[in-house]
Protein backbone atom coordinates (compact mmCIF):
# COMPACT_ATOMS: atom_id res chain seq x y z
CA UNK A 1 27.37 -28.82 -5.15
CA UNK A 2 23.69 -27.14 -4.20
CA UNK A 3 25.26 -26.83 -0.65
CA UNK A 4 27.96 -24.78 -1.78
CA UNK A 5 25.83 -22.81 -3.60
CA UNK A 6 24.03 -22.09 -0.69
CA UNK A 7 26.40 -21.19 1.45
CA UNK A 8 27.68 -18.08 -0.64
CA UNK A 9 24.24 -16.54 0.01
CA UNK A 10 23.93 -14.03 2.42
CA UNK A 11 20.83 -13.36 4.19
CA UNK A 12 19.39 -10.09 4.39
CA UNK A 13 17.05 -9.23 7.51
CA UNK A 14 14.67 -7.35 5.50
CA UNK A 15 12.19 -4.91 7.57
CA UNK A 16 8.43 -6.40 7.83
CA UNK A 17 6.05 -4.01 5.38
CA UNK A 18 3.72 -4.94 7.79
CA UNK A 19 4.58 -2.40 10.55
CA UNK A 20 5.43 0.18 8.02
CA UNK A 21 3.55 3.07 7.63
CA UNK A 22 4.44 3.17 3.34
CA UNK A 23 2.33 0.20 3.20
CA UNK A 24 -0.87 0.10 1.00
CA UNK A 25 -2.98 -2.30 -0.43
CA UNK A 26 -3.82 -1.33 -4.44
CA UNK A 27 -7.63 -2.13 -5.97
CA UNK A 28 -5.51 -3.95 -8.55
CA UNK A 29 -6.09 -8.00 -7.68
CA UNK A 30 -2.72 -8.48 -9.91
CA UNK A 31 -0.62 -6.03 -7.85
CA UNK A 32 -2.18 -6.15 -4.14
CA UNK A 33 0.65 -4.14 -2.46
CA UNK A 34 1.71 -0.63 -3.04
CA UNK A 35 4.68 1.06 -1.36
CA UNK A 36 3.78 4.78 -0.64
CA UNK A 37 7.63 5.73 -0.05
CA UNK A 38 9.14 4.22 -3.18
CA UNK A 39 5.48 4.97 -5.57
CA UNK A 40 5.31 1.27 -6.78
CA UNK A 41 2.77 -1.56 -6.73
CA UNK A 42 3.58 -5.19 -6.59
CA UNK A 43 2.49 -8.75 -6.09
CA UNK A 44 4.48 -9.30 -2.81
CA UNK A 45 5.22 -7.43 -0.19
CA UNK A 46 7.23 -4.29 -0.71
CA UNK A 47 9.99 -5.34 0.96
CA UNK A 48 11.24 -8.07 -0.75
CA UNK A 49 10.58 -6.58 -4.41
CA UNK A 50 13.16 -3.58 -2.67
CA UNK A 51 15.54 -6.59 -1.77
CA UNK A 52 15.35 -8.21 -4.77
CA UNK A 53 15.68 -5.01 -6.79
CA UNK A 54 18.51 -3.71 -4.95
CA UNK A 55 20.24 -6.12 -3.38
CA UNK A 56 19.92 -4.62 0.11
CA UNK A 57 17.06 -3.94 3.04
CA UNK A 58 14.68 -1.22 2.42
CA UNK A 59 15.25 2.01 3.36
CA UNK A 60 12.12 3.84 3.87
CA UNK A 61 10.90 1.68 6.35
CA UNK A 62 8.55 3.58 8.74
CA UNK A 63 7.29 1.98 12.10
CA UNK A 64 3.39 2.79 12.97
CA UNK A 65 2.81 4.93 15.42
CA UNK A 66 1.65 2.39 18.46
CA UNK A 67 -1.98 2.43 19.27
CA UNK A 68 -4.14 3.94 22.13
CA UNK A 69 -4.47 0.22 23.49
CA UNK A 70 -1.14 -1.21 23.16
CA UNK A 71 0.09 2.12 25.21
CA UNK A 72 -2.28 0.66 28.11
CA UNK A 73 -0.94 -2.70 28.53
């Protein structure tokens, strides 16, 4: 039965917070991560509170500009 369960779920590439520009850390030890884009703080990372939420990927997600030294490689 638990297999069949699991094979009705779908999964969802979600985009990594960590390359995202919205990403923020928050002084608040409870609610470490704060999303910039969407204005809420959370205990994981943005990303999968926006899947979880909303059923789908996020859709702010912002690459970081690369820096001086990966350019030079």
């Amino acid at each position: 039965m638990a297999g069949h369960a699991l094979s009705r779920y779908v999964a969802v590439a979600s985009p990594n917070c960590n390359q995202c520009t919205h990403l923020a850390t928050s002084w608040d030890p409870r609610m470490p991560y704060c999303c910039r884009f969407f204005g809420f703080k959370s205990r994981t990372l943005p990303n999968a509170e926006v899947l979880r939420l909303d059923g789908e990927p996020c859709q702010g997600f912002m690459s970081k500009p690369a820096r001086v030294s990966e350019l030079r490689r």
